[in-house]
Protein backbone atom coordinates (compact mmCIF):
# COMPACT_ATOMS: atom_id res chain seq x y z
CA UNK A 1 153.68 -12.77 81.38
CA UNK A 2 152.11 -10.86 79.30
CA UNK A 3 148.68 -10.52 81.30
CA UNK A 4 150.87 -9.65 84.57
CA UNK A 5 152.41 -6.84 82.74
CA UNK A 6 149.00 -5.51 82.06
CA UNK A 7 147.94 -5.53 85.50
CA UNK A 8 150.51 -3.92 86.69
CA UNK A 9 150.74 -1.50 84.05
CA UNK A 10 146.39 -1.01 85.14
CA UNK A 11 147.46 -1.04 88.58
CA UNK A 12 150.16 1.93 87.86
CA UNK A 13 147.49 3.74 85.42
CA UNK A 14 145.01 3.37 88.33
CA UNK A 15 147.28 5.21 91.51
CA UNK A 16 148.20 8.03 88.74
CA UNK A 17 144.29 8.42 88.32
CA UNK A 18 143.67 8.37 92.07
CA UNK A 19 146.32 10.83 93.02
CA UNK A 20 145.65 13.59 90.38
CA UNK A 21 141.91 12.98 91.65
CA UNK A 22 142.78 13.84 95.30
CA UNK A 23 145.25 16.36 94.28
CA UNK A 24 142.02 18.36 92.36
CA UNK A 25 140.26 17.57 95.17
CA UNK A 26 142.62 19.46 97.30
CA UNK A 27 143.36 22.61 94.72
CA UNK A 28 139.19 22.48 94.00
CA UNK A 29 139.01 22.50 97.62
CA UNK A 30 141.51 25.50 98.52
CA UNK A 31 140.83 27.73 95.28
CA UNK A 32 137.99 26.37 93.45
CA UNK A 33 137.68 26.03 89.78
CA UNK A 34 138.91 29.07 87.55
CA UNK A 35 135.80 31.36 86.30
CA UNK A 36 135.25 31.96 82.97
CA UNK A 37 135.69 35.92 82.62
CA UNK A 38 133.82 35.51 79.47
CA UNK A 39 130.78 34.20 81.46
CA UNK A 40 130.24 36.90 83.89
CA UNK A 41 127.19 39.55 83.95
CA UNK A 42 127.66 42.68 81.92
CA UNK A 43 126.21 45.83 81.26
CA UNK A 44 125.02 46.78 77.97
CA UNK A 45 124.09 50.12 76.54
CA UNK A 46 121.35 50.77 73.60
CA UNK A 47 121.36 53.47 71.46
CA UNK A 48 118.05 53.00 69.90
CA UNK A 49 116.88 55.39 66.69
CA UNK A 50 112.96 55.46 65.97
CA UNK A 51 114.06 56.09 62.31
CA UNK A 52 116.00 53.99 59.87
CA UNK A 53 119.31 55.12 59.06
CA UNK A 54 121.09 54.06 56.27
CA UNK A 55 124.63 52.10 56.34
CA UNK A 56 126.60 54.83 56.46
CA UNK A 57 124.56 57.13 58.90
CA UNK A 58 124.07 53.76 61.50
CA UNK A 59 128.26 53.26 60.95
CA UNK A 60 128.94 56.74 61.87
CA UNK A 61 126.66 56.90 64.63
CA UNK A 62 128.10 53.40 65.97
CA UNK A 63 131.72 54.39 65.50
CA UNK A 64 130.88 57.97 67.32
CA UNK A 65 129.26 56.06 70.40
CA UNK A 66 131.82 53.62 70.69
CA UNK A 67 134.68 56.90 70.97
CA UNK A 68 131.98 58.29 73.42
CA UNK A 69 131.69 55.15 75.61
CA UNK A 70 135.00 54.75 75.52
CA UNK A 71 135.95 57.76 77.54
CA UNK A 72 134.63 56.19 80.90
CA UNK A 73 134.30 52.38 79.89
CA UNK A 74 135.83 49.68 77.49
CA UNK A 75 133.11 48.29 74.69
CA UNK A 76 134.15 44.41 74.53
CA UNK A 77 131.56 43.97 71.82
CA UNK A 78 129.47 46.21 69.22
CA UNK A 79 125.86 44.49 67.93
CA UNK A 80 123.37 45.50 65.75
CA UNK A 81 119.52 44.95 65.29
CA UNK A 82 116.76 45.55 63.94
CA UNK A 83 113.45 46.99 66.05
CA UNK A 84 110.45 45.68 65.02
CA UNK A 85 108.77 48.32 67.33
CA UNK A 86 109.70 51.47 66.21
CA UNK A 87 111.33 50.44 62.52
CA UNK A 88 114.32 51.82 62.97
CA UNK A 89 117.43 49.98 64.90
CA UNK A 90 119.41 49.29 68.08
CA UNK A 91 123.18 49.55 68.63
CA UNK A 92 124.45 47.69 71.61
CA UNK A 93 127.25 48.01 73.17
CA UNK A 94 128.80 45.49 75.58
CA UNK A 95 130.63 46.34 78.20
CA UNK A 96 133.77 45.00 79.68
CA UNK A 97 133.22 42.55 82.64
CA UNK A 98 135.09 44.67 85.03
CA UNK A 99 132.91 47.97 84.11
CA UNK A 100 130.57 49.64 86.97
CA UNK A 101 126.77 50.26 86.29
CA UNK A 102 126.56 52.90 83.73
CA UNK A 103 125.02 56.18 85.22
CA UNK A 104 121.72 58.52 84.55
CA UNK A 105 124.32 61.37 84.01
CA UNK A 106 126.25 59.32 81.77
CA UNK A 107 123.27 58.04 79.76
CA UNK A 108 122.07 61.86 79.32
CA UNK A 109 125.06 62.92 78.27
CA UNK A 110 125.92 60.14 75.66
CA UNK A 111 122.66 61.02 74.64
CA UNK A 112 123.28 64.64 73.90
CA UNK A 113 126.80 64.05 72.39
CA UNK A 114 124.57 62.43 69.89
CA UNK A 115 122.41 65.06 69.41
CA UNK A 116 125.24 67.58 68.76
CA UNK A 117 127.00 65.09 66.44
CA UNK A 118 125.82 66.54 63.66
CA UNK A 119 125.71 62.81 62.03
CA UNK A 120 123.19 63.09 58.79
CA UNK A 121 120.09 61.88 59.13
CA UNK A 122 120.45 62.26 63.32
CA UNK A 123 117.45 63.55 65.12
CA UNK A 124 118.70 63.89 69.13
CA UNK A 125 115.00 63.66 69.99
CA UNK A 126 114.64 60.53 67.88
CA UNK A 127 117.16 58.81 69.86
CA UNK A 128 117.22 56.67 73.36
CA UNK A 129 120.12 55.90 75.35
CA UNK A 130 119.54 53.14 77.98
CA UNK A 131 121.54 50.04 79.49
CA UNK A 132 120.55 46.75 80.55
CA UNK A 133 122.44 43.90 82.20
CA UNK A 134 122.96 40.30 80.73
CA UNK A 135 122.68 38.11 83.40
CA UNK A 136 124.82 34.51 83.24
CA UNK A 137 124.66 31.61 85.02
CA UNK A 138 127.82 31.22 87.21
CA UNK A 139 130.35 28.13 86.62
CA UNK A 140 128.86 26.71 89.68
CA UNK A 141 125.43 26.57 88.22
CA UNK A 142 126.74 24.74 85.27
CA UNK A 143 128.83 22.03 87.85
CA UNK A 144 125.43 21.55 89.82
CA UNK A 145 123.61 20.69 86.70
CA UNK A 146 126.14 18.75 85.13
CA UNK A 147 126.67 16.88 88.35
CA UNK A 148 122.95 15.88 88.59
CA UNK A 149 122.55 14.94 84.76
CA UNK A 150 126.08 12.74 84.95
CA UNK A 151 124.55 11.38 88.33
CA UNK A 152 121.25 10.42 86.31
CA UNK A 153 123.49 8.68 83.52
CA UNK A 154 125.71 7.16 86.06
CA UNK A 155 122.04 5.45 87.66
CA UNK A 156 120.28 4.02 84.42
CA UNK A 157 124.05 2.86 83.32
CA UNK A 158 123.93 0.48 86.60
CA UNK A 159 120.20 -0.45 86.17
CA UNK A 160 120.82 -1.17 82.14
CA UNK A 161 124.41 -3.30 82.93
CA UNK A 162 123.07 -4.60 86.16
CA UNK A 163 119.83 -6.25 84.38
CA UNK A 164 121.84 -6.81 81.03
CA UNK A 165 124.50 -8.87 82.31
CA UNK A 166 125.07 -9.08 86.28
CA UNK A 167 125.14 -6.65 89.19
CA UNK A 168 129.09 -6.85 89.50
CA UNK A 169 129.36 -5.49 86.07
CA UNK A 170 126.55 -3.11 86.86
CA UNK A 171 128.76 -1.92 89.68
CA UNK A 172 132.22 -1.63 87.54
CA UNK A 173 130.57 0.29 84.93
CA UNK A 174 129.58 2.48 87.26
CA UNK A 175 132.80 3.03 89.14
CA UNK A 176 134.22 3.14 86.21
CA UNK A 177 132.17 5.81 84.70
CA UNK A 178 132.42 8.35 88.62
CA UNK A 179 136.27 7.84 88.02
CA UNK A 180 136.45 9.49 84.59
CA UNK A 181 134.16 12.52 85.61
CA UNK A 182 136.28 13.35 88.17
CA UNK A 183 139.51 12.73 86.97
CA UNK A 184 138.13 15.16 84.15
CA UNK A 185 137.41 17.61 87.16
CA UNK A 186 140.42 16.97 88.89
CA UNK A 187 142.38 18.20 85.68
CA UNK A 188 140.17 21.10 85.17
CA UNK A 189 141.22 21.77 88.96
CA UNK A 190 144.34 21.52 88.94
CA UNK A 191 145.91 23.38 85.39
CA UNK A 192 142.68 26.28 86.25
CA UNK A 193 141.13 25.71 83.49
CA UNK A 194 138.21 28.31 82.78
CA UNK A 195 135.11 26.83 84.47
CA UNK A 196 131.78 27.63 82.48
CA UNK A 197 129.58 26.03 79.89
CA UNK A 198 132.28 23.97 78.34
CA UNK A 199 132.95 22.22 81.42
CA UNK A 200 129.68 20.83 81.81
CA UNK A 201 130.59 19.75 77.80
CA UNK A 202 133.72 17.96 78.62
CA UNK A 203 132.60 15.98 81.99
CA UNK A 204 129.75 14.77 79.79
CA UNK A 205 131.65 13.74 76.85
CA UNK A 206 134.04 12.14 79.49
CA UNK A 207 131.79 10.11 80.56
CA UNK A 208 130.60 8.91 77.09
């Protein structure tokens, strides 16, 4: 009795698995998997000084940037570093994901708000104002290489269970294994879960 219960409750487990999977299949198929905003390109300006400026000078010159940048874009993020180069440091300013390609006139004139800041220790012909973008891989990137590492796993698990113990249980193992990844997909589809590096995390782990 017991054992027939358990089939059917596997059997029941098993159509619930198969009809979330072609649901994700369907939403994956119409919409695609969410985007992590936190994973798209963005522009950064650098406010590099050639001298070293103490705590309170390199606070006062970030804080007075950030107001300046501000007026035309939205700073997500604020870093600070060192430049081995010149000795002296780089502010960098992260733009928002949504913000357009920062300008020459723009650059110029952050440049000589600085100048005119009249921050101590400020030369405005000791400082550069430039931008860069940080380029990401998009989610899709991510999905292709996950999908050809969990293929590779999903191969030497069939060779190992195939030549341990018997090509049927080679094959379970390795439906078995494809049905977890994309069940783990299909959920990822279907409540939009942000798409990026973590994904590739989780259909891994799923499949451990």
């Amino acid at each position: 009795m017991s054992k027939l219960i358990t089939k059917k409750f596997l059997l029941c487990c098993l159509a619930v698995s198969l009809v979330l999977i072609v649901a994700g299949a369907l939403v994956l198929g119409l919409a695609g998997f969410n985007p992590d905003t936190t994973m798209r390109d963005r522009y950064i300006v650098e406010v590099k000084d050639l001298i070293s400026l103490d705590e309170s000078s390199r606070k006062e010159l970030s804080d007075f940037c950030n107001t300046e940048i501000e007026k035309q874009y939205s700073v997500s993020q604020i870093r600070y570093s060192e430049s081995s180069a010149t000795g002296g440091g780089v502010i960098e300013f992260v733009l928002a994901s949504n913000a357009e390609e920062p300008s020459e006139e723009f650059l110029e004139g952050l440049k000589a708000s600085i100048g005119g800041s009249g921050i101590e220790g400020i030369d405005g012909t000791l400082i550069s104002v430039t931008y860069h973008d940080s380029d990401n891989i998009a989610y899709y990137g991510y999905i292709w290489r996950t999908a050809i590492g969990v293929g590779a796993v999903l191969v030497l698990l069939f060779v190992y269970i195939s030549v341990r113990f018997k090509v049927g249980m080679g094959l379970t193992a390795l439906l078995a294994g494809l049905h977890d990844v994309l069940l783990t997909l299909a959920i990822v589809a279907l409540l939009r879960i942000p798409a990026g590096i973590g994904l590739a995390g989780v259909a891994v782990f799923s499949l451990m």
